[in-house]
C-alpha atoms as a PDB file:
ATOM      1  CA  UNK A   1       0.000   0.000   0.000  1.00  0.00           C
ATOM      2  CA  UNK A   2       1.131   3.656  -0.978  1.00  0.00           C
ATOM      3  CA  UNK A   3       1.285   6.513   1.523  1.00  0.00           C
ATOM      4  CA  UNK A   4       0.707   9.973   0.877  1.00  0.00           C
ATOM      5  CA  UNK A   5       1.914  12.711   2.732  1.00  0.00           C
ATOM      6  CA  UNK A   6      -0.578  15.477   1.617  1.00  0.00           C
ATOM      7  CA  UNK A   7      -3.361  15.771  -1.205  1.00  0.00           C
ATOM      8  CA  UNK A   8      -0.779  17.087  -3.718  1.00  0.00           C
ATOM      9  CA  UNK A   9       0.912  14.472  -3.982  1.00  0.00           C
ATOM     10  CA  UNK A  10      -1.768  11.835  -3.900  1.00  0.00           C
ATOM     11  CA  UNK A  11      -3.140  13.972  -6.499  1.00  0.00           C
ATOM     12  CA  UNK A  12      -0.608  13.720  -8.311  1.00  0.00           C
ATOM     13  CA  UNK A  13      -0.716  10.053  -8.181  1.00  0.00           C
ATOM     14  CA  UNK A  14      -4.165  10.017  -9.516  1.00  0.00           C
ATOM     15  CA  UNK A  15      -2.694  12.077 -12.281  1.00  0.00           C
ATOM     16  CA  UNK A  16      -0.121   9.605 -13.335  1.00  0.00           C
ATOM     17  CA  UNK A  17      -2.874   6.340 -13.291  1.00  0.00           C
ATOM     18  CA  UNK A  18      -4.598   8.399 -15.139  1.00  0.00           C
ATOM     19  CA  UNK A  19      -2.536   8.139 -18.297  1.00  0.00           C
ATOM     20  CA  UNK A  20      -2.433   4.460 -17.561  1.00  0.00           C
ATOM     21  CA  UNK A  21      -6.187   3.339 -18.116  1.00  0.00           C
ATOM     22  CA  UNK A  22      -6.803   2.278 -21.160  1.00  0.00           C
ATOM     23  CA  UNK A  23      -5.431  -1.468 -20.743  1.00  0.00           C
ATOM     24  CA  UNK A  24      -7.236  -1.487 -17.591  1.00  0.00           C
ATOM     25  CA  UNK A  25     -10.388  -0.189 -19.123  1.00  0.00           C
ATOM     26  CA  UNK A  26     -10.298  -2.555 -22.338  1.00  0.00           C
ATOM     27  CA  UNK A  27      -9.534  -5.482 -19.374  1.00  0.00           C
ATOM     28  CA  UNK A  28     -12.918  -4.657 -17.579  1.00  0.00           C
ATOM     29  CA  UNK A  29     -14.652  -4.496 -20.466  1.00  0.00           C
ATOM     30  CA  UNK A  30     -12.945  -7.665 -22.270  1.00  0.00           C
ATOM     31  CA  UNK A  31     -13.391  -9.826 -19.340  1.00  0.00           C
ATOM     32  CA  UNK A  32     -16.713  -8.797 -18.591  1.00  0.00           C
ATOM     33  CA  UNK A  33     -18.222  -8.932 -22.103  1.00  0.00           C
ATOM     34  CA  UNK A  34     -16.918 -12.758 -22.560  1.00  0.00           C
ATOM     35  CA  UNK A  35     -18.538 -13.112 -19.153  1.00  0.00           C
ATOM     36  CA  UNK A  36     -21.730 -12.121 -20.446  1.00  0.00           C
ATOM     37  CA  UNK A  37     -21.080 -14.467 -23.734  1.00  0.00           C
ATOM     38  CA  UNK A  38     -20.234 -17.276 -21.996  1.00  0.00           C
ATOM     39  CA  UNK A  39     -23.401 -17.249 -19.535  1.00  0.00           C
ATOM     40  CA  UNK A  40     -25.590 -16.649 -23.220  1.00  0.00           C
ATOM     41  CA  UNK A  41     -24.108 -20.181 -24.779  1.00  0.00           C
ATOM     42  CA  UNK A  42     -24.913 -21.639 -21.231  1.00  0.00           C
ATOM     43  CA  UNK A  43     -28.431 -21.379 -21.454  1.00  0.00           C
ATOM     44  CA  UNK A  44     -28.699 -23.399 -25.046  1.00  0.00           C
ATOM     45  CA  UNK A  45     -30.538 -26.959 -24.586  1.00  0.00           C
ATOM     46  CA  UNK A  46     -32.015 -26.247 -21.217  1.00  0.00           C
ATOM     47  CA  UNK A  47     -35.359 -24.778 -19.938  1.00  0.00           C
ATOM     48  CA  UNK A  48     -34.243 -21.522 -18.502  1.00  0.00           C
ATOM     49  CA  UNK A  49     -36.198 -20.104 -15.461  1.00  0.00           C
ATOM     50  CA  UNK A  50     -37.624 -16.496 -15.504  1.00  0.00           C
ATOM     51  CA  UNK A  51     -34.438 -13.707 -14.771  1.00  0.00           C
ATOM     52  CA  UNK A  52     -35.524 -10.316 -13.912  1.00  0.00           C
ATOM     53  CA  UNK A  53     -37.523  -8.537 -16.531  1.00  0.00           C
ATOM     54  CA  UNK A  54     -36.969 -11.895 -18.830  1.00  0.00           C
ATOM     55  CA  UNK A  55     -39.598 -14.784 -18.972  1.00  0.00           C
ATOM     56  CA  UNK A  56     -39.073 -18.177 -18.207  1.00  0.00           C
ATOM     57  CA  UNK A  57     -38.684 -20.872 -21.578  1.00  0.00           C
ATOM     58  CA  UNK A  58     -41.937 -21.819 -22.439  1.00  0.00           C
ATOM     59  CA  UNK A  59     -42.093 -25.785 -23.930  1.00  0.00           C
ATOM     60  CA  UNK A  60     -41.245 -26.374 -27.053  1.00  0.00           C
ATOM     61  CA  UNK A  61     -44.257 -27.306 -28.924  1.00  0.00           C
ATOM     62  CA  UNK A  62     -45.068 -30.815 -30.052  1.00  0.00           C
ATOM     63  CA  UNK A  63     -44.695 -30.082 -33.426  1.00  0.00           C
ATOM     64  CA  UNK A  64     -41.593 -28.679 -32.836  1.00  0.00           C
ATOM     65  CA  UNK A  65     -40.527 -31.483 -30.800  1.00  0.00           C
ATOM     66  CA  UNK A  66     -41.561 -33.871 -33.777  1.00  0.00           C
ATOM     67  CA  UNK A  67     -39.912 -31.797 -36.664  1.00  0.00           C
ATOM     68  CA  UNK A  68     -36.807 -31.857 -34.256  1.00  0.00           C
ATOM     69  CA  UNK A  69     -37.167 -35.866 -34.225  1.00  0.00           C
ATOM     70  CA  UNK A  70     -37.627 -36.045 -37.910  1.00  0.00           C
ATOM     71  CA  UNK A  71     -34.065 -33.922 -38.841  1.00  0.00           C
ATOM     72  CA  UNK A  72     -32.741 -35.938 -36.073  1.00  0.00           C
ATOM     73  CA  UNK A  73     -32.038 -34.113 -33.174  1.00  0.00           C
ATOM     74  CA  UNK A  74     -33.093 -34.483 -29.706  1.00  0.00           C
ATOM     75  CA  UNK A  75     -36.982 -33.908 -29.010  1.00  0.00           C
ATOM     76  CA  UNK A  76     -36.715 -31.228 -26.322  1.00  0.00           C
ATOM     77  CA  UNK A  77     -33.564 -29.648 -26.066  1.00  0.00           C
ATOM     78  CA  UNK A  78     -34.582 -25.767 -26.724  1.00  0.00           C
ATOM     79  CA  UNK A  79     -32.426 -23.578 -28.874  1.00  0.00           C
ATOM     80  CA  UNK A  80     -29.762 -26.161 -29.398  1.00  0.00           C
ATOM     81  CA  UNK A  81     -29.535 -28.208 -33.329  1.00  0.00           C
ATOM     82  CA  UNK A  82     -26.178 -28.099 -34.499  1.00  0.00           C
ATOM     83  CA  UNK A  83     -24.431 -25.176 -32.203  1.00  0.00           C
ATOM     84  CA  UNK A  84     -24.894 -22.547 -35.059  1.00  0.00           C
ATOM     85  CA  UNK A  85     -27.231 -20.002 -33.120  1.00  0.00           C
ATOM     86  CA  UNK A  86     -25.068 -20.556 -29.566  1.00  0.00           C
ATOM     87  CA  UNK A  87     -22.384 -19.898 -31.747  1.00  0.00           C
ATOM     88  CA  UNK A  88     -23.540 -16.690 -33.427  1.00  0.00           C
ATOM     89  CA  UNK A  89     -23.209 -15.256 -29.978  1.00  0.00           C
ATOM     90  CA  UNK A  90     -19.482 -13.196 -30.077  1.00  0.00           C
ATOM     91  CA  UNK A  91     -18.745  -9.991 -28.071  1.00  0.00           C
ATOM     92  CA  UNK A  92     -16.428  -6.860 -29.427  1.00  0.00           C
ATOM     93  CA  UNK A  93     -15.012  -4.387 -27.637  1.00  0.00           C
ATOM     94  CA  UNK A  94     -14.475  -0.905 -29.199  1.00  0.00           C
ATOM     95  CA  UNK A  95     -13.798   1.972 -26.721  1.00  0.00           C
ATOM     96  CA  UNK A  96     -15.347   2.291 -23.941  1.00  0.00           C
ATOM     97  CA  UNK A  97     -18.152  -0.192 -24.848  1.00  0.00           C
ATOM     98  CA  UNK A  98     -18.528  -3.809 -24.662  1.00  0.00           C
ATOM     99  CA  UNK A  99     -21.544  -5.221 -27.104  1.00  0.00           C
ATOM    100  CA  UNK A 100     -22.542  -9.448 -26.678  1.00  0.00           C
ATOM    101  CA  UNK A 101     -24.997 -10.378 -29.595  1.00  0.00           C
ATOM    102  CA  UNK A 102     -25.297 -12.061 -32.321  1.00  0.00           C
ATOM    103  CA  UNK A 103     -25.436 -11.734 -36.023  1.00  0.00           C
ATOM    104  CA  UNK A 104     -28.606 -14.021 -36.541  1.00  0.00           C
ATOM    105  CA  UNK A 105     -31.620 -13.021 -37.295  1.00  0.00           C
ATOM    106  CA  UNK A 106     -33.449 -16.075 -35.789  1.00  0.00           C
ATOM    107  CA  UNK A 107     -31.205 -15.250 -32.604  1.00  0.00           C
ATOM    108  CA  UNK A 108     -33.817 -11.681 -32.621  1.00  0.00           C
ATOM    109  CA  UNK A 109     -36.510 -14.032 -33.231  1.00  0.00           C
ATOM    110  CA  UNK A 110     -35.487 -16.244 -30.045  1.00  0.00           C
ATOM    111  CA  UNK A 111     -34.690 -13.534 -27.716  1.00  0.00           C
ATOM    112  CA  UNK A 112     -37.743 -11.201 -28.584  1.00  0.00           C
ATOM    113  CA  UNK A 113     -40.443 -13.841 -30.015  1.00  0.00           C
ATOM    114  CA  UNK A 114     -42.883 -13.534 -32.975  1.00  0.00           C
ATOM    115  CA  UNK A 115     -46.362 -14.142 -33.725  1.00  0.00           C
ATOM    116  CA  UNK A 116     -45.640 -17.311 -33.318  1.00  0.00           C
ATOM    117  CA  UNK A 117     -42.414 -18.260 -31.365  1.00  0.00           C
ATOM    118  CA  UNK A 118     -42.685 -17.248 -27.657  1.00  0.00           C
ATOM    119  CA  UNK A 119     -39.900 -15.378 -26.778  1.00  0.00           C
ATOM    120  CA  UNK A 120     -36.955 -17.251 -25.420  1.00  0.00           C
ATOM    121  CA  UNK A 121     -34.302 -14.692 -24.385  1.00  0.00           C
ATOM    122  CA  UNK A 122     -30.372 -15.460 -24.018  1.00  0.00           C
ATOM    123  CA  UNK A 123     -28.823 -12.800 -23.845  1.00  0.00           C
ATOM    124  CA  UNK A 124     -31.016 -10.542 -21.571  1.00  0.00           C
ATOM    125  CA  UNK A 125     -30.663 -12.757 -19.173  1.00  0.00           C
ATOM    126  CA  UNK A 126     -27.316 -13.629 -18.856  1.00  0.00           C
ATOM    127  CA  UNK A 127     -26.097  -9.792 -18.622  1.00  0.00           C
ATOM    128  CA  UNK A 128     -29.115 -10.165 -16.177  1.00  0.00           C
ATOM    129  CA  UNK A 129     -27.837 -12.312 -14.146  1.00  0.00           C
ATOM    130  CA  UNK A 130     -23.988 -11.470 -14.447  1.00  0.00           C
ATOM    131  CA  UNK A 131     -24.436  -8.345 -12.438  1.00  0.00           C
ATOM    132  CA  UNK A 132     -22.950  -9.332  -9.309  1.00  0.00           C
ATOM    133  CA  UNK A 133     -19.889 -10.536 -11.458  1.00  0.00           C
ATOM    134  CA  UNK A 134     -19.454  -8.180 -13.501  1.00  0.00           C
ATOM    135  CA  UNK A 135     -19.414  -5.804 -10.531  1.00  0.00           C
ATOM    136  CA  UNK A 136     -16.697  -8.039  -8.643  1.00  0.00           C
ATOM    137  CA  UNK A 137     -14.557  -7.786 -11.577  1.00  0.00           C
ATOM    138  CA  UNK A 138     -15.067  -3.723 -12.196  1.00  0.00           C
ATOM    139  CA  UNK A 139     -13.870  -4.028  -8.420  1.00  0.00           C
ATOM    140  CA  UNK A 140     -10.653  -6.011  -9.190  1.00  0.00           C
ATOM    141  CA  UNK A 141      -9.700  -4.169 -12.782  1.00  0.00           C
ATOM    142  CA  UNK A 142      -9.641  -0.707 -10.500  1.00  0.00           C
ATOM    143  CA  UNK A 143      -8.168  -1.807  -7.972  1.00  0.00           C
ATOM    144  CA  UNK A 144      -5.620  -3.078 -10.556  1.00  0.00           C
ATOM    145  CA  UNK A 145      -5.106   0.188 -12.035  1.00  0.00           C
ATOM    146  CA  UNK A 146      -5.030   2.375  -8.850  1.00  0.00           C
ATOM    147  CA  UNK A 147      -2.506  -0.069  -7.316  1.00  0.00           C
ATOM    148  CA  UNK A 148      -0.238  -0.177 -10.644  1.00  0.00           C
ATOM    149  CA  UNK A 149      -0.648  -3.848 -10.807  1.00  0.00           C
ATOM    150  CA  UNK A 150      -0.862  -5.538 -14.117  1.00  0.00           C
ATOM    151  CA  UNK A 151      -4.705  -5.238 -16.122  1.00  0.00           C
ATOM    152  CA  UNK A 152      -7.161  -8.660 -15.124  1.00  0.00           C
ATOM    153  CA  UNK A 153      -6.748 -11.205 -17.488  1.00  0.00           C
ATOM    154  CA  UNK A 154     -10.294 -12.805 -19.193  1.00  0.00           C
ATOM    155  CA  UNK A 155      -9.188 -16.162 -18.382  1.00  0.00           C
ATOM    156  CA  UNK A 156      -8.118 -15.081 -14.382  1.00  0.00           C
ATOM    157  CA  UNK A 157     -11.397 -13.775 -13.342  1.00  0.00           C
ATOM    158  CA  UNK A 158     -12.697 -13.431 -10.003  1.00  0.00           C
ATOM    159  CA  UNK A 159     -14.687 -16.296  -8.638  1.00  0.00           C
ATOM    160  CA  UNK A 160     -18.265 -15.870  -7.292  1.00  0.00           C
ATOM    161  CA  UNK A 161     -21.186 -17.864  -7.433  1.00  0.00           C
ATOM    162  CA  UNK A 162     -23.494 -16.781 -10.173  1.00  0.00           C
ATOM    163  CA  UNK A 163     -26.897 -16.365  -8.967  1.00  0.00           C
ATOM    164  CA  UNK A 164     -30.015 -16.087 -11.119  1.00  0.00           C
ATOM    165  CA  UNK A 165     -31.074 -13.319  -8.672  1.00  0.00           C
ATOM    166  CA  UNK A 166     -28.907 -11.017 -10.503  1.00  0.00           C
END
């Protein structure tokens, strides 16, 4: 730990991290975008319970469930064929923003539902329900850069239990 002996100088300090921040920054945001992105390709194949603003899965209907038979693929797993829409979901980091999506159009369909496809909604839900990570690892990548250690690392993140309280 770093003492001070008046505001000037701890000022100064400040002043100095400062000019340091982007690798931090682009850290936070790196770490907790593929965060987010991995808690989205979670959710494929499984019922997923109601998160916040998001509704819970609703069952896949039986003709659904039989078209899924006839091309194949397991009866009721929801969202998950071949790994090409869990897939679609990326995140990019430009700035000061982080963005997890996906390039799909029948990912839109899922997350928001049609007419006639109740919504099912990835990646609401997991930035939902990261919260409490993403927070502890905001924490850690400031407390990096005030400290002049080295920027968090995406695959050294902090641990906590993931809750779907968010």
């Amino acid at each position: 730990m770093r003492d001070f002996n008046n505001l000037a100088a701890f000022n100064k300090f400040l002043q100095e991290v400062i000019t340091k921040e982007p690798p931090h920054k682009t850290a936070i945001l790196e770490a907790s975008a593929q965060f987010i992105e991995d808690e989205a390709k979670r959710k494929f194949g499984e019922y997923q319970v109601a998160a916040g603003p998001y509704p819970a899965w609703q069952p896949l209907a039986e003709s659904t469930k039989a078209d899924r038979v006839r091309q194949g693929f397991e009866p009721d797993n929801p969202l998950y064929r071949t790994g090409y829409l869990m897939n679609s979901i990326k995140y990019k980091v430009k700035g000061n923003e982080a963005v997890v999506g996906s390039d799909s159009d029948i990912m839109v369909y899922q997350e928001l539902g049609t007419a006639t496809i109740p919504a099912r909604p990835v990646l609401g839900p997991a930035a939902f329900q990261s919260k409490q990570k993403i927070k502890k690892i905001v924490v850690e990548g400031v407390t990096a850069w005030l400290t002049g250690k080295p920027p968090i690392k995406k695959n050294n993140l902090p641990r906590i239990n993931n809750t779907n309280e968010g």
